[in-house]
C-alpha atoms as a PDB file:
ATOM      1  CA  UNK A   1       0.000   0.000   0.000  1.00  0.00           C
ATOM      2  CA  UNK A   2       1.554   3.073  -1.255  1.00  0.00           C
ATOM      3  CA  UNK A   3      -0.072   6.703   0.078  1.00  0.00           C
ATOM      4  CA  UNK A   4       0.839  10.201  -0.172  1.00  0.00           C
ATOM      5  CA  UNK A   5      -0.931  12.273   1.927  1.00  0.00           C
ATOM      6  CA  UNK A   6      -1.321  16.145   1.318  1.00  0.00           C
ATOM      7  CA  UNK A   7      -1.722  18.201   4.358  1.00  0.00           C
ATOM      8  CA  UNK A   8      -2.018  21.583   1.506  1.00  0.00           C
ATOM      9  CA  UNK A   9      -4.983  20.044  -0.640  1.00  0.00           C
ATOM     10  CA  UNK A  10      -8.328  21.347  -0.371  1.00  0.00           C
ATOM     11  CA  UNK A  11      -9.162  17.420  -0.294  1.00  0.00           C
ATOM     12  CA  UNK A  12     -10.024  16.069   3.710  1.00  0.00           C
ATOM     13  CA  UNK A  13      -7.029  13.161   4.685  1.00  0.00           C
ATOM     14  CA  UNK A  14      -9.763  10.540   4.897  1.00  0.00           C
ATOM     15  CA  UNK A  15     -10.830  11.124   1.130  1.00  0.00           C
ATOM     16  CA  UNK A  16      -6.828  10.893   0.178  1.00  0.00           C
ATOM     17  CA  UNK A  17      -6.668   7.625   1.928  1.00  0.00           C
ATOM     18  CA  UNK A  18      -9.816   6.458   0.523  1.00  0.00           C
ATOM     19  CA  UNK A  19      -9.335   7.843  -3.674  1.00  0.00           C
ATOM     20  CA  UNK A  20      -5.833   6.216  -3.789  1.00  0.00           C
ATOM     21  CA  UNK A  21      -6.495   2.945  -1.932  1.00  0.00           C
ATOM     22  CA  UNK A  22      -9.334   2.741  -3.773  1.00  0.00           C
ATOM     23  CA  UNK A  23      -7.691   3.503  -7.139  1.00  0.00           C
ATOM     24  CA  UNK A  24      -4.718   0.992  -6.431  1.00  0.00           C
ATOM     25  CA  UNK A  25      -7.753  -1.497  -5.555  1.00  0.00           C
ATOM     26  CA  UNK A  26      -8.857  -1.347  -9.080  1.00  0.00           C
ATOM     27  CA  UNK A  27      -5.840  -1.427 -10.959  1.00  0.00           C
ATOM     28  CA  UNK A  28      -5.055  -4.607  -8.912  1.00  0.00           C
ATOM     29  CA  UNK A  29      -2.237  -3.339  -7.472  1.00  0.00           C
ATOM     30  CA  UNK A  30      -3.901  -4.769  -3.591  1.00  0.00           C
ATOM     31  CA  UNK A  31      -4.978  -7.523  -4.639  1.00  0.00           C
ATOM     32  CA  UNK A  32      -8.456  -9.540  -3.174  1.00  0.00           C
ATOM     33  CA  UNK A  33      -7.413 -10.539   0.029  1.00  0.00           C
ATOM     34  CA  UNK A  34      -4.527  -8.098   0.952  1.00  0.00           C
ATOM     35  CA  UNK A  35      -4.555  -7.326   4.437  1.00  0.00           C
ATOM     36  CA  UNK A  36      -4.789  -3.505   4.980  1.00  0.00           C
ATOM     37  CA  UNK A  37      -2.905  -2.774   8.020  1.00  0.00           C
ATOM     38  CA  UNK A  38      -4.423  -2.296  11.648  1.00  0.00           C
ATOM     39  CA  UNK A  39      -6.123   1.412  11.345  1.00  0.00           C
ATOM     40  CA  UNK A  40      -3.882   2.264  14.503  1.00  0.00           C
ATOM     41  CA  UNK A  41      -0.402   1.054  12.730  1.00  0.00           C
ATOM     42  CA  UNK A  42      -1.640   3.114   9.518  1.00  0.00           C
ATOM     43  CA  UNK A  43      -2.341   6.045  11.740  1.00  0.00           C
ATOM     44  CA  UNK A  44       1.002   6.047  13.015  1.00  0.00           C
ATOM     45  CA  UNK A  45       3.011   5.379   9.674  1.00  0.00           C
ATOM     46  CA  UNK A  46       0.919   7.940   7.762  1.00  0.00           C
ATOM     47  CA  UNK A  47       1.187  10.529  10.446  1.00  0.00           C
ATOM     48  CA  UNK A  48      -2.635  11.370  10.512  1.00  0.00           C
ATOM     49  CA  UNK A  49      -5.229  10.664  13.434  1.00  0.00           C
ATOM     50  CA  UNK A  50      -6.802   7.141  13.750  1.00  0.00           C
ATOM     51  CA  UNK A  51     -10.396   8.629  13.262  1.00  0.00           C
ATOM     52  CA  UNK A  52      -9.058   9.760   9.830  1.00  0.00           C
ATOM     53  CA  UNK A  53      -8.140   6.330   8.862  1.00  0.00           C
ATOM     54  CA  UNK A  54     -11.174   4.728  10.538  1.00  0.00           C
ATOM     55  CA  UNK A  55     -13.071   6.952   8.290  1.00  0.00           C
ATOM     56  CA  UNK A  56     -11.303   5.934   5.092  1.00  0.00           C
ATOM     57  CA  UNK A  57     -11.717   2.280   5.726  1.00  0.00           C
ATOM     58  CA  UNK A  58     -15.492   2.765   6.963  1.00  0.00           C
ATOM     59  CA  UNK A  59     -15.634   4.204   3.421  1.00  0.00           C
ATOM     60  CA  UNK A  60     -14.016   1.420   1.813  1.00  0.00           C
ATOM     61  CA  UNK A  61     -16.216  -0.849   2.938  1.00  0.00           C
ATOM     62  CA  UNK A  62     -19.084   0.952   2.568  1.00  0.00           C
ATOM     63  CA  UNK A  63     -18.266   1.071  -1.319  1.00  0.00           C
ATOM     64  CA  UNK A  64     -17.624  -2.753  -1.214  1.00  0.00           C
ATOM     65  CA  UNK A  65     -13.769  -2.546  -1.464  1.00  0.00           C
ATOM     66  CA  UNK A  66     -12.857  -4.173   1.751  1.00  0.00           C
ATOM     67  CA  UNK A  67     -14.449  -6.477   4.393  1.00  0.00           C
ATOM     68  CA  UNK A  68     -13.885  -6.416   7.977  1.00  0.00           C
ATOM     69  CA  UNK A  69     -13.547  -9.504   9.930  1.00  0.00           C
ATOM     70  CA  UNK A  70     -13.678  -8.866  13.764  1.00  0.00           C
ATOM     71  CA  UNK A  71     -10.887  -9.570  15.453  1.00  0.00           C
ATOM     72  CA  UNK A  72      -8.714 -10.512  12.322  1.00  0.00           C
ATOM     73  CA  UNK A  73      -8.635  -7.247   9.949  1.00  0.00           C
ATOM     74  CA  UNK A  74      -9.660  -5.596   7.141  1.00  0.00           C
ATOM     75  CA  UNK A  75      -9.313  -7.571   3.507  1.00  0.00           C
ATOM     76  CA  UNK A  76     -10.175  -5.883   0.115  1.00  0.00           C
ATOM     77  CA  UNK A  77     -12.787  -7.628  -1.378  1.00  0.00           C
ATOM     78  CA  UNK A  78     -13.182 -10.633  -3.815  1.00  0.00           C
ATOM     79  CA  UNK A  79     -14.752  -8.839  -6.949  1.00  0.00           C
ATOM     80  CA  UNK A  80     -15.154 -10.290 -10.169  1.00  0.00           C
ATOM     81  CA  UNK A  81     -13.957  -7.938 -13.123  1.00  0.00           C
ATOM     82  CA  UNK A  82     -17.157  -7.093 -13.918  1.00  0.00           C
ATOM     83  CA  UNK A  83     -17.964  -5.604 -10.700  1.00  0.00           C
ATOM     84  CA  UNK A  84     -14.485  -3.705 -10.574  1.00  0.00           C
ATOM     85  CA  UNK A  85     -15.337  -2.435 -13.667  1.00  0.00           C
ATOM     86  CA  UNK A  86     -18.999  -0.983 -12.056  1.00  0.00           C
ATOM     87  CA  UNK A  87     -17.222   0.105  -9.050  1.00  0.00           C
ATOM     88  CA  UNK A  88     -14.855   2.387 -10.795  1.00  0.00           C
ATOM     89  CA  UNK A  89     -17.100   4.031 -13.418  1.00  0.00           C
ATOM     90  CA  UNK A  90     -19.699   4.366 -10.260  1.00  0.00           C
ATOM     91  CA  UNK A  91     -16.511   6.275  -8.559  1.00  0.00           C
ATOM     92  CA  UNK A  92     -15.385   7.958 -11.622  1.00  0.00           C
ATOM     93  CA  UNK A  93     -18.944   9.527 -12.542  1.00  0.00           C
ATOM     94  CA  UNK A  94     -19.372  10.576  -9.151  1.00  0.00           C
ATOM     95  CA  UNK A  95     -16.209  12.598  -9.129  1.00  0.00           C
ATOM     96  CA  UNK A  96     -17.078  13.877 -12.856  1.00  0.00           C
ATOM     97  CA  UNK A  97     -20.208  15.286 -11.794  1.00  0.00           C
ATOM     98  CA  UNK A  98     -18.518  17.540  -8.960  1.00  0.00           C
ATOM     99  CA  UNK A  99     -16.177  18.636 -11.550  1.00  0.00           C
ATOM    100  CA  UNK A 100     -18.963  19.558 -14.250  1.00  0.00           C
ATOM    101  CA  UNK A 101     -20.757  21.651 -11.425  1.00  0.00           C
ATOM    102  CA  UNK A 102     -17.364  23.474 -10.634  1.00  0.00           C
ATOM    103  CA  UNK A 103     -17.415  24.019 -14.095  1.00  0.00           C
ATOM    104  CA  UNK A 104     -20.344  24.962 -14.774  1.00  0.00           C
ATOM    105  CA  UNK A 105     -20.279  27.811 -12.203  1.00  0.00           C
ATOM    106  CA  UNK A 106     -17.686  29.249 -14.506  1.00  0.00           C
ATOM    107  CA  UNK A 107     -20.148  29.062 -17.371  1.00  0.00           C
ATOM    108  CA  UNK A 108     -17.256  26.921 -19.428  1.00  0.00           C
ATOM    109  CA  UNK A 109     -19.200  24.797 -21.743  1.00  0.00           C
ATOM    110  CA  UNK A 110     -19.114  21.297 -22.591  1.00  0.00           C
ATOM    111  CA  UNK A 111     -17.061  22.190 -25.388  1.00  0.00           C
ATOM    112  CA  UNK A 112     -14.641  23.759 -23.781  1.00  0.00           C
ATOM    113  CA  UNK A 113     -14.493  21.684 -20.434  1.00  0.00           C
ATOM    114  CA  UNK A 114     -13.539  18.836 -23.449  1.00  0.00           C
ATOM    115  CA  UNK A 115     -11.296  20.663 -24.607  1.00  0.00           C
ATOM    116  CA  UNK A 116      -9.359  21.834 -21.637  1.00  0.00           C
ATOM    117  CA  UNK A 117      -9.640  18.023 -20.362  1.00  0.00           C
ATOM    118  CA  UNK A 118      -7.587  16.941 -24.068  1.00  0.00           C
ATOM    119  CA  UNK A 119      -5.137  19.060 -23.398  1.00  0.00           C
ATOM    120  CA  UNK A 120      -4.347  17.964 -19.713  1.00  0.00           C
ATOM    121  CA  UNK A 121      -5.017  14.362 -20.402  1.00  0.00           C
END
C-alpha cells in the first residue's frame, strides 16, 4: 500500500486515503485478500489521526472494497472484473459530476471543459 498524503490540498485526509487505496484497488495493485494494516499502525506510519483512517476504511467498505472480519482485519474484497469495472465508473462519474458543477459555475461549456480536459489528459 503506497499513500501520499497532502496536508495543503483542499481534499479532507480521509478522502486521500480512501481515492488512492481505492484507485490501487482497481488497478489490482492490492490484490483480493490483501490485508490492509491495523487502522492504529496506519495512523502512526501515515502521520494522521486514527479517526481519519477509521473513516477511510469505513468508506471502503461501505463502497464494497474491503471487508472487515472482527478480530482478524480488514481484507479488500473478492470482486469479479465485472464488478471492478462498475465500481470504478460508479466512482469515476461521481467525481465527474462535482467537476462539471465546478465548471459549470464558470459558465465553461461542454465544449470547452472537453477541450481543456484533451489538453491535460
Amino acid at each position: 500500500m503506497n499513500v501520499s498524503i497532502s496536508h495543503t490540498s483542499e481534499k479532507p485526509i480521509y478522502q486521500q486515503l480512501f481515492e488512492q487505496i481505492g484507485a490501487q484497488i482497481m488497478r489490482g495493485e492490492l490484490p483480493s485478500g490483501y490485508v490492509l494494516p491495523p487502522i492504529r499502525q496506519a495512523a502512526q506510519e501515515l502521520r494522521v489521526s486514527v479517526i481519519t483512517v477509521k473513516k477511510a476504511w469505513e468508506e471502503l467498505e461501505r463502497c464494497g472494497l474491503i471487508n472487515t472480519v472482527t478480530g482478524k482485519g480488514c481484507f479488500v474484497a473478492e470482486l469479479s472484473s465485472e464488478e471492478m469495472l462498475q465500481m470504478r465508473n460508479e466512482m469515476i462519474l461521481k467525481q465527474m459530476e462535482s467537476d462539471a458543477s465546478y465548471y459549470k459555475s464558470f459558465g465553461l461549456t461542454l465544449n470547452e471543459a472537453i477541450e481543456m480536459l484533451k489538453k491535460i489528459y
